[in-house]
C-alpha atoms as a PDB file:
ATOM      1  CA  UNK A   1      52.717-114.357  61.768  1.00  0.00           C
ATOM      2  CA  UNK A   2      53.696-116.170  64.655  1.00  0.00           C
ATOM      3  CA  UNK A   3      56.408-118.805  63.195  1.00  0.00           C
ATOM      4  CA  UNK A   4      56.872-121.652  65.649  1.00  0.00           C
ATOM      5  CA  UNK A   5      59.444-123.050  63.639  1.00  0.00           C
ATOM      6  CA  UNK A   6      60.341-123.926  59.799  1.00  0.00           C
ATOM      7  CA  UNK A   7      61.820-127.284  58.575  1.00  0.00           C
ATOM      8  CA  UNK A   8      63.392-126.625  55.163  1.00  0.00           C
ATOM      9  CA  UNK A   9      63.068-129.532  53.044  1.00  0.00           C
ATOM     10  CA  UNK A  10      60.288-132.253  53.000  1.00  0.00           C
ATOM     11  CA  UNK A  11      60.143-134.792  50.313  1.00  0.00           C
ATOM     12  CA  UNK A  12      56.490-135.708  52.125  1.00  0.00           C
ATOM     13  CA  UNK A  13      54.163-133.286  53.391  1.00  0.00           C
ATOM     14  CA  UNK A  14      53.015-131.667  49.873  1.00  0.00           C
ATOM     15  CA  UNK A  15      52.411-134.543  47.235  1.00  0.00           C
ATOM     16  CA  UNK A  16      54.914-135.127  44.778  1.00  0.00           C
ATOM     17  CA  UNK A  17      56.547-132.134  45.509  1.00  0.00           C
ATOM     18  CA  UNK A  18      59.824-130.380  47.419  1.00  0.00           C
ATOM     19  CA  UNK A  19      58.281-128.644  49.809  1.00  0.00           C
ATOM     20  CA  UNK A  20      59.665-126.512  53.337  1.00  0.00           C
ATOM     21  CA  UNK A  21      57.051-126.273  55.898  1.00  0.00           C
ATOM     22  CA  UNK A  22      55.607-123.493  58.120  1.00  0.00           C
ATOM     23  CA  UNK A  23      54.996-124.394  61.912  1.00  0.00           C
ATOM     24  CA  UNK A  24      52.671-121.506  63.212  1.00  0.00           C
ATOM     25  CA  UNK A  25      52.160-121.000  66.936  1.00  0.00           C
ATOM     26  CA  UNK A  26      48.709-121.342  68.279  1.00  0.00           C
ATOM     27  CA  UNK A  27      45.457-124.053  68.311  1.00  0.00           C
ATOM     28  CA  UNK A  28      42.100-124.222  69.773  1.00  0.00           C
ATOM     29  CA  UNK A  29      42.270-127.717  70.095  1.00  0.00           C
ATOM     30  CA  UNK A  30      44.092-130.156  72.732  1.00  0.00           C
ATOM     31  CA  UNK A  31      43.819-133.502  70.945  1.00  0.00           C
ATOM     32  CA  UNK A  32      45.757-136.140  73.119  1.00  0.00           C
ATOM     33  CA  UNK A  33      47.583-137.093  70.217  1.00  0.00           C
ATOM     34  CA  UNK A  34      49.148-134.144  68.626  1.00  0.00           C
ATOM     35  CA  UNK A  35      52.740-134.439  67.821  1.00  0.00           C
ATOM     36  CA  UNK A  36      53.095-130.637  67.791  1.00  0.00           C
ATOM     37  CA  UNK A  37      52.723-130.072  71.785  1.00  0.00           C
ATOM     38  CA  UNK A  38      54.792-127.281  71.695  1.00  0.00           C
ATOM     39  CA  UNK A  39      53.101-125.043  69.274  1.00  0.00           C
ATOM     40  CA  UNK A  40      49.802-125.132  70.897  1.00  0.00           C
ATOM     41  CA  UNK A  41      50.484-122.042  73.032  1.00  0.00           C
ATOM     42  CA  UNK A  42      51.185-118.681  70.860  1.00  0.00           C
ATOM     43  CA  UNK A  43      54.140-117.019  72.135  1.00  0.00           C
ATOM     44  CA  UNK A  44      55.836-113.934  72.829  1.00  0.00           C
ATOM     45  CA  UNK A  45      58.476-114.280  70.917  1.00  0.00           C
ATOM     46  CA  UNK A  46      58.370-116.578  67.896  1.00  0.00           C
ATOM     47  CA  UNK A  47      61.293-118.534  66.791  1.00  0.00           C
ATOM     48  CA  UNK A  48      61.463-116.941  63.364  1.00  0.00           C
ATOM     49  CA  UNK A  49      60.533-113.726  62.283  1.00  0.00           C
ATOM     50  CA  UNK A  50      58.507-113.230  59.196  1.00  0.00           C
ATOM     51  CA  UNK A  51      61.332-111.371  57.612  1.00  0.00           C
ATOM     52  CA  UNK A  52      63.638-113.979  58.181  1.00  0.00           C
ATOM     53  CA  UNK A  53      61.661-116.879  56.841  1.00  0.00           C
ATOM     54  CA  UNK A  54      61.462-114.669  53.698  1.00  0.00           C
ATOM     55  CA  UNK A  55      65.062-114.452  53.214  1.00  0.00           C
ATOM     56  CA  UNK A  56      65.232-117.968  53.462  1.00  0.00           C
ATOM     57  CA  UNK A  57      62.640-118.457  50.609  1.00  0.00           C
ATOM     58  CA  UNK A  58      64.464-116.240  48.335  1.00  0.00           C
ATOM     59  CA  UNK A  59      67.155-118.125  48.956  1.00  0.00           C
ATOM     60  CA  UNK A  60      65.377-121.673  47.970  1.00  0.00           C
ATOM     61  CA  UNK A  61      64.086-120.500  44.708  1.00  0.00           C
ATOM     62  CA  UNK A  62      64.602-123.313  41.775  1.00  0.00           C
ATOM     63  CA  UNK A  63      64.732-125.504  44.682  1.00  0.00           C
ATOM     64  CA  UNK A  64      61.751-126.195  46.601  1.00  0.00           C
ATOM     65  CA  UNK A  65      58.208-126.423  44.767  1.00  0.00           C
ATOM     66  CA  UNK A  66      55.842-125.321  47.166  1.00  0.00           C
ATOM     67  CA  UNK A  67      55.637-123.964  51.262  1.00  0.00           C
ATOM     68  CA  UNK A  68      53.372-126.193  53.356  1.00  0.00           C
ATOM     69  CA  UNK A  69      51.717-124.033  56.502  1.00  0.00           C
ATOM     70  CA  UNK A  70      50.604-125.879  59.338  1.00  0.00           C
ATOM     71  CA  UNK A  71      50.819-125.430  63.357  1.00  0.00           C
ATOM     72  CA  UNK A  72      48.876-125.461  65.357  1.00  0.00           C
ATOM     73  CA  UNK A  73      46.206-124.182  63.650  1.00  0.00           C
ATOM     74  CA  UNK A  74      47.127-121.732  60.710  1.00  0.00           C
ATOM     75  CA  UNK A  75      43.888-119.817  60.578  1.00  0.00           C
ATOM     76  CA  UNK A  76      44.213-118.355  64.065  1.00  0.00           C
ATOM     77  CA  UNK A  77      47.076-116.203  62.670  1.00  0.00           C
ATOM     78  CA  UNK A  78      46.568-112.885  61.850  1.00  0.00           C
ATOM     79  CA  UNK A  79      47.736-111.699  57.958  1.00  0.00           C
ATOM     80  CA  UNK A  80      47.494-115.231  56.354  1.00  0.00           C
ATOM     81  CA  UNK A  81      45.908-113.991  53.542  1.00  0.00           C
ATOM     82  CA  UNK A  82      48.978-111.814  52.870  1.00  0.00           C
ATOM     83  CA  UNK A  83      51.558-114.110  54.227  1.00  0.00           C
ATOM     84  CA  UNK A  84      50.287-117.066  51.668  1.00  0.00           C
ATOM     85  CA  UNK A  85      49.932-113.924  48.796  1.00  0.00           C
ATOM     86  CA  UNK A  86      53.656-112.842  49.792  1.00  0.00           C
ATOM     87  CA  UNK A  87      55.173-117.022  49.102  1.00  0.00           C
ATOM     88  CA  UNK A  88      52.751-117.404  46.279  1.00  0.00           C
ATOM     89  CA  UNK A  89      54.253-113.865  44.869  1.00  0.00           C
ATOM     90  CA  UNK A  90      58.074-115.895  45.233  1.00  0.00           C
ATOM     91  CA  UNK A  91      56.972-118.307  42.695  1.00  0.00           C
ATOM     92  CA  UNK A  92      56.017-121.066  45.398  1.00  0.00           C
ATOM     93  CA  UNK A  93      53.198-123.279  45.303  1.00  0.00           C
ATOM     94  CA  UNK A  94      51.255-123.054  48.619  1.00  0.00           C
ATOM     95  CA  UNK A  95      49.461-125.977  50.871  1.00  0.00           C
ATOM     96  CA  UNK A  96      47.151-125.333  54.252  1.00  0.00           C
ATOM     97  CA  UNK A  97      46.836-127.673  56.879  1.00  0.00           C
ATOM     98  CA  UNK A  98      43.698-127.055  59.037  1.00  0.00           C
ATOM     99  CA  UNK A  99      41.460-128.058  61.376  1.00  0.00           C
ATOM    100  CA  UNK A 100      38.474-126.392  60.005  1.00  0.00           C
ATOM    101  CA  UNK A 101      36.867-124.755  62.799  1.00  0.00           C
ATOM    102  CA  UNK A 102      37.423-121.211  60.566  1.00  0.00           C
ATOM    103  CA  UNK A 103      35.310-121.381  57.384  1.00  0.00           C
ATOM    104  CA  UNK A 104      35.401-117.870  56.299  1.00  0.00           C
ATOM    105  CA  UNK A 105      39.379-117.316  56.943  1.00  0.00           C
ATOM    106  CA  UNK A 106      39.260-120.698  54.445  1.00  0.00           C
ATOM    107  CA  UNK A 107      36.898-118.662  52.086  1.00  0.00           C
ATOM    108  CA  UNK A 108      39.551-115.364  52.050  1.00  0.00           C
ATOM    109  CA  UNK A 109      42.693-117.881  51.522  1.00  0.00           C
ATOM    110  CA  UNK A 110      41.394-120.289  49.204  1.00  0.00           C
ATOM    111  CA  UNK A 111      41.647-118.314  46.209  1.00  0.00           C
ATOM    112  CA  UNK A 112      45.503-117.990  46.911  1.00  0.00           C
ATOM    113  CA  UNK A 113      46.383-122.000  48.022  1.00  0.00           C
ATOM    114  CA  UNK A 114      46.836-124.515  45.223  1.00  0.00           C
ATOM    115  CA  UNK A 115      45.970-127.223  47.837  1.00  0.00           C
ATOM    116  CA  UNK A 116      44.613-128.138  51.750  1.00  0.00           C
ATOM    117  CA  UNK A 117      44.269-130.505  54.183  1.00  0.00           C
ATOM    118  CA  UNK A 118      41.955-130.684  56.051  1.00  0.00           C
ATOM    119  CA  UNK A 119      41.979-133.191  59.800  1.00  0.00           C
ATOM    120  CA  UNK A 120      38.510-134.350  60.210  1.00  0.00           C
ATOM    121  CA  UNK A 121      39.427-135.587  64.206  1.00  0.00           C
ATOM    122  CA  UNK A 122      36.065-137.736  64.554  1.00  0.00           C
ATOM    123  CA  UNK A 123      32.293-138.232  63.942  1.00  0.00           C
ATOM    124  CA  UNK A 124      30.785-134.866  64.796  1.00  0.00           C
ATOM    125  CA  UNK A 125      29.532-136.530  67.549  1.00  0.00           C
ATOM    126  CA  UNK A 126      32.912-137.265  68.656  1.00  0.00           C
ATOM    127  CA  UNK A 127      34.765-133.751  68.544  1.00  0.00           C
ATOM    128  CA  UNK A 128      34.594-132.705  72.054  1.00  0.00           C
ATOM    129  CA  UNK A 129      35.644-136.520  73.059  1.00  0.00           C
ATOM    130  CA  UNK A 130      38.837-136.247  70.351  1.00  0.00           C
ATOM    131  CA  UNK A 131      39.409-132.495  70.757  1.00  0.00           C
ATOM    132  CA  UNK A 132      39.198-131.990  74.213  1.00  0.00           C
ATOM    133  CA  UNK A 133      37.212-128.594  73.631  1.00  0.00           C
ATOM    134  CA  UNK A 134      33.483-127.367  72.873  1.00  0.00           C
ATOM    135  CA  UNK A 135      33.627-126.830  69.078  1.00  0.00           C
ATOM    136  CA  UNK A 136      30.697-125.582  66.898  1.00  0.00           C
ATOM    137  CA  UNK A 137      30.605-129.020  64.585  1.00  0.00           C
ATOM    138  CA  UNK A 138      28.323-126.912  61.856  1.00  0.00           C
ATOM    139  CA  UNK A 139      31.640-125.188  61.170  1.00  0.00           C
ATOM    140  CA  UNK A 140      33.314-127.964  60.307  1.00  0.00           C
ATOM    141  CA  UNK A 141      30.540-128.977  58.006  1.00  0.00           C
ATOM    142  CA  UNK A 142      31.098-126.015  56.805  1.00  0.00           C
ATOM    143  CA  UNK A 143      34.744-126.296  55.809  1.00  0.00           C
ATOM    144  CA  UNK A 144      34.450-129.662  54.218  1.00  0.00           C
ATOM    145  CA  UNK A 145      31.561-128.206  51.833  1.00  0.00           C
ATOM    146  CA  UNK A 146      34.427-125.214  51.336  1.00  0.00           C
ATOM    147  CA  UNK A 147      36.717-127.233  50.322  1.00  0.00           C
ATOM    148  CA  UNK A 148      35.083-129.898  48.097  1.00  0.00           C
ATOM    149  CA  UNK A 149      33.597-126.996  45.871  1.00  0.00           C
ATOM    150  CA  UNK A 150      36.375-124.901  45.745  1.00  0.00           C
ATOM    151  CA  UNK A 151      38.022-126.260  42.890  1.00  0.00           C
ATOM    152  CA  UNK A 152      41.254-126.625  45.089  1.00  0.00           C
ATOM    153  CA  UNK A 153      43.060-129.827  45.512  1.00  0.00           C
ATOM    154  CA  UNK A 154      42.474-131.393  48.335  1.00  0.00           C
ATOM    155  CA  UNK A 155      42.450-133.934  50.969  1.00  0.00           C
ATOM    156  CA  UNK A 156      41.134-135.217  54.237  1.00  0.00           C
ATOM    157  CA  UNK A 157      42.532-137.158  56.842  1.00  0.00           C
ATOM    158  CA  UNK A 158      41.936-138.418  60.025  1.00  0.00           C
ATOM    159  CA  UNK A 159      44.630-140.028  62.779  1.00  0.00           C
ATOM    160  CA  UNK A 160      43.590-142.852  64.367  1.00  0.00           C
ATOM    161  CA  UNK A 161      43.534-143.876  67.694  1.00  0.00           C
ATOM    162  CA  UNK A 162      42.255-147.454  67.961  1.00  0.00           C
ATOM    163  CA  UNK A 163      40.363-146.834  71.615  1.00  0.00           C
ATOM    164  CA  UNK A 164      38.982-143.382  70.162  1.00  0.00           C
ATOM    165  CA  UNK A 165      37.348-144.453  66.906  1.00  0.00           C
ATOM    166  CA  UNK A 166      35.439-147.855  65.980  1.00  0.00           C
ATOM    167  CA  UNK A 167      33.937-148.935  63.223  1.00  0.00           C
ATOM    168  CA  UNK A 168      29.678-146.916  63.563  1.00  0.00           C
ATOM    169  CA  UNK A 169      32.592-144.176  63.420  1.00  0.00           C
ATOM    170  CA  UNK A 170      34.563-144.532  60.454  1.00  0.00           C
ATOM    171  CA  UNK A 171      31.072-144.989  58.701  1.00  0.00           C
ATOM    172  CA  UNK A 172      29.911-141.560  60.095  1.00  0.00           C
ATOM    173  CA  UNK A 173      32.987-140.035  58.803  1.00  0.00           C
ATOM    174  CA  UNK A 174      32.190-141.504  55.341  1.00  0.00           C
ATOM    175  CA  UNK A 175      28.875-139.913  55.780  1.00  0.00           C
ATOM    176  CA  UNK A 176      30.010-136.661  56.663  1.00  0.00           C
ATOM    177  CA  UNK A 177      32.836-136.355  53.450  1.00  0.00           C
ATOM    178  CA  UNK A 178      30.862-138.558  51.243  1.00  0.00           C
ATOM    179  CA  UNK A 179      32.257-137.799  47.491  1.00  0.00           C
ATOM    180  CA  UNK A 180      35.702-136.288  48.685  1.00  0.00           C
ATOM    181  CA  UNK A 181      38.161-136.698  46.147  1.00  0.00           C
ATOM    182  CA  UNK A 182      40.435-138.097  48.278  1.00  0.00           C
ATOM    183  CA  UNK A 183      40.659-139.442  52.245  1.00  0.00           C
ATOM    184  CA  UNK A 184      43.861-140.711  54.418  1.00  0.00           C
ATOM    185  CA  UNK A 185      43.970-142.604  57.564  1.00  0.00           C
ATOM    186  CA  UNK A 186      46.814-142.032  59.699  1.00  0.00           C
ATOM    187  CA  UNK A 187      48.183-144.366  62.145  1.00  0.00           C
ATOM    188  CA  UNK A 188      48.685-143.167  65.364  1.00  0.00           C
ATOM    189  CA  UNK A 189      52.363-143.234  66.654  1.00  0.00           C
ATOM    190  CA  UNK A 190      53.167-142.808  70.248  1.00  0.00           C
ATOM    191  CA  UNK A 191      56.526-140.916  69.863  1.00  0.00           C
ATOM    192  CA  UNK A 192      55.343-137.764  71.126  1.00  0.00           C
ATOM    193  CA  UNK A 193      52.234-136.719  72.666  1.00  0.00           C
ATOM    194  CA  UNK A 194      50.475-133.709  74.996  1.00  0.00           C
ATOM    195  CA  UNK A 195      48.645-136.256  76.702  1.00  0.00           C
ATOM    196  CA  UNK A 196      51.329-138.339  78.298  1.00  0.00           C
ATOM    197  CA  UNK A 197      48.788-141.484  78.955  1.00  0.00           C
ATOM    198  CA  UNK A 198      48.566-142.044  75.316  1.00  0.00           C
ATOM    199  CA  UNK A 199      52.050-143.306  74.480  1.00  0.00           C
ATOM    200  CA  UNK A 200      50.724-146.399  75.459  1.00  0.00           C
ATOM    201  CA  UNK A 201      47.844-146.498  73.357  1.00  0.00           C
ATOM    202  CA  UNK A 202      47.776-148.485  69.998  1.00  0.00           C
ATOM    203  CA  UNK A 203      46.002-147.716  66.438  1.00  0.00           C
ATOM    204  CA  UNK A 204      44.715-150.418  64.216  1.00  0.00           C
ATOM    205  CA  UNK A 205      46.328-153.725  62.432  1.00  0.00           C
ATOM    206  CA  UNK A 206      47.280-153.496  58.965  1.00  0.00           C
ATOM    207  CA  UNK A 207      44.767-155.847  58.186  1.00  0.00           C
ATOM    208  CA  UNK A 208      41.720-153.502  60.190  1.00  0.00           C
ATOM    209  CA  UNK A 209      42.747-150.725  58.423  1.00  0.00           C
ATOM    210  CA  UNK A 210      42.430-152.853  54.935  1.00  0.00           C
ATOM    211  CA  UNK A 211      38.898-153.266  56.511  1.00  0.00           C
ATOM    212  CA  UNK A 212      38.232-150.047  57.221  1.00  0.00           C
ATOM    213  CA  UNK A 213      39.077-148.582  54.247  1.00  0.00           C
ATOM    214  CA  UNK A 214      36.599-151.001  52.040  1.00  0.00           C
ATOM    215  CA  UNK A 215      34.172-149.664  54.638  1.00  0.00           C
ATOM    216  CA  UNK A 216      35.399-145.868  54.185  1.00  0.00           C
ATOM    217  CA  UNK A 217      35.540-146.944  49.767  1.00  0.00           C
ATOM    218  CA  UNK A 218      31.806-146.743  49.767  1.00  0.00           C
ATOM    219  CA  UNK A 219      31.852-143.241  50.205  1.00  0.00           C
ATOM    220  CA  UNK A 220      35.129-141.746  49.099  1.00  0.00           C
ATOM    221  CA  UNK A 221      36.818-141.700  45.561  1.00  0.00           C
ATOM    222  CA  UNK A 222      40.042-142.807  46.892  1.00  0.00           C
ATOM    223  CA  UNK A 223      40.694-143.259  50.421  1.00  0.00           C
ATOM    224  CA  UNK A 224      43.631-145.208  51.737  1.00  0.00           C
ATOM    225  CA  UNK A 225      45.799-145.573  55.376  1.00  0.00           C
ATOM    226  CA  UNK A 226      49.448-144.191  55.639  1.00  0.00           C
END
C-alpha cells in the first residue's frame, strides 16, 4: 500500500462514528478541484509504511470505530483486499472512498467494507470536462449498480462547481443514481486546488442548492448539500 499520509482522528468522514483516515497515493483523475493535489502522483517512498500504520491501529483500539481509506483513488493500490481484511481483522469498521472507474476491485472489496462513497464528478456526459481524462463512463455505471445492490451502506456525492454543473445536469445525475439511498452535494471551497485558476471560482447559494436538491428529491431517497 502506498500510504500518502494518515490523519488519526475524524469526528466527520465516517457517519456517526470515530474514525482515522487512510490517504493512499495515486489517481487517474485530475479534477481542477481536488483538495488532495499532492497524492495524485504515487511515490517512491510513501510517508507511512504499512507496518507502521498497523502499529498505530493497535494502538487505537477501544478508541476509534472504524478506518476511512481514501486518496487519490484507493482501488489503484495493489493488496486492498488484504489491507481492508487486515483493519477489519483489528476489530475496525471499514469505509471506501472511490471514484468508481474500478468495478471489479469494488466487487473483490465489497464483501469486506461496511460502507462506501462513491464521487459521481458529473453527467456522464460531463466526465472528461470535470475529470480532465478519457474515462470509460459504462464503468462508472457500473459501480453505482455495484454499490446500490450490494447490501452495503452507502452514499454518493458530488462537489460542485457552480461554472461546471447547471441545472439539465443535476437532473442527469438524478437519472443516472435514481433510487440511491442516499446523495450529498458538496460545496466547492477554494482553499486548495491542482488547478490554480479555480480558487477564484464560486459554487452555488444556499438558496440554489435548496433548489437543487427538490430537483435532485425526485429521484433520490434522501439527498441533501453539505
Amino acid at each position: 500500500m502506498q500510504i500518502g499520509g494518515v490523519q488519526k482522528t475524524s469526528l466527520l468522514d465516517y457517519p456517526d462514528k470515530i474514525s482515522a483516515i487512510v490517504f493512499t497515493y495515486g489517481c487517474n483523475f485530475r479534477c481542477g478541484y481536488c483538495h488532495n493535489p499532492e497524492l495524485i502522483v504515487m511515490k517512491k517512498e510513501p510517508a507511512w509504511t504499512s507496518a507502521g500504520f498497523f502499529e498505530f491501529l493497535n494502538s487505537r483500539k477501544g478508541k476509534l470505530d472504524g478506518i476511512v481509506i481514501t486518496g487519490g483513488e484507493p482501488c489503484l493500490q495493489n493488496g486492498l483486499t488484504d489491507f481492508i481484511k487486515q483493519i477489519k481483522n483489528m476489530g475496525f469498521l471499514v469505509k471506501l472512498d472511490t471514484n468508481g472507474t474500478f468495478p471489479q476491485i469494488l466487487k473483490e472489496v465489497l464483501p469486506f467494507v461496511d460502507y462506501v462513497a462513491m464521487d459521481i464528478k458529473a453527467p456522464l456526459y460531463k466526465y472528461k470536462d470535470v475529470t480532465q481524462v478519457n474515462i470509460d463512463t459504462e464503468k462508472i455505471k457500473e459501480s453505482i449498480n455495484i454499490i446500490m445492490n450490494s447490501g452495503v451502506d452507502y452514499e454518493f456525492r458530488t462537489t460542485v462547481v457552480k461554472s461546471q454543473l447547471d441545472k439539465k445536469d443535476f437532473i442527469a445525475i438524478g437519472e443516472l443514481i435514481k433510487g440511491a439511498k442516499k446523495y450529498y452535494l458538496q460545496k466547492f471551497i477554494p482553499s486548495k486546488t491542482l488547478d490554480k485558476r479555480l480558487m477564484n471560482e464560486k459554487t452555488y447559494s444556499d438558496k440554489e442548492f435548496s433548489d437543487i436538491v427538490d430537483i435532485l428529491s425526485l429521484y433520490t431517497k434522501n439527498v441533501s448539500f453539505r
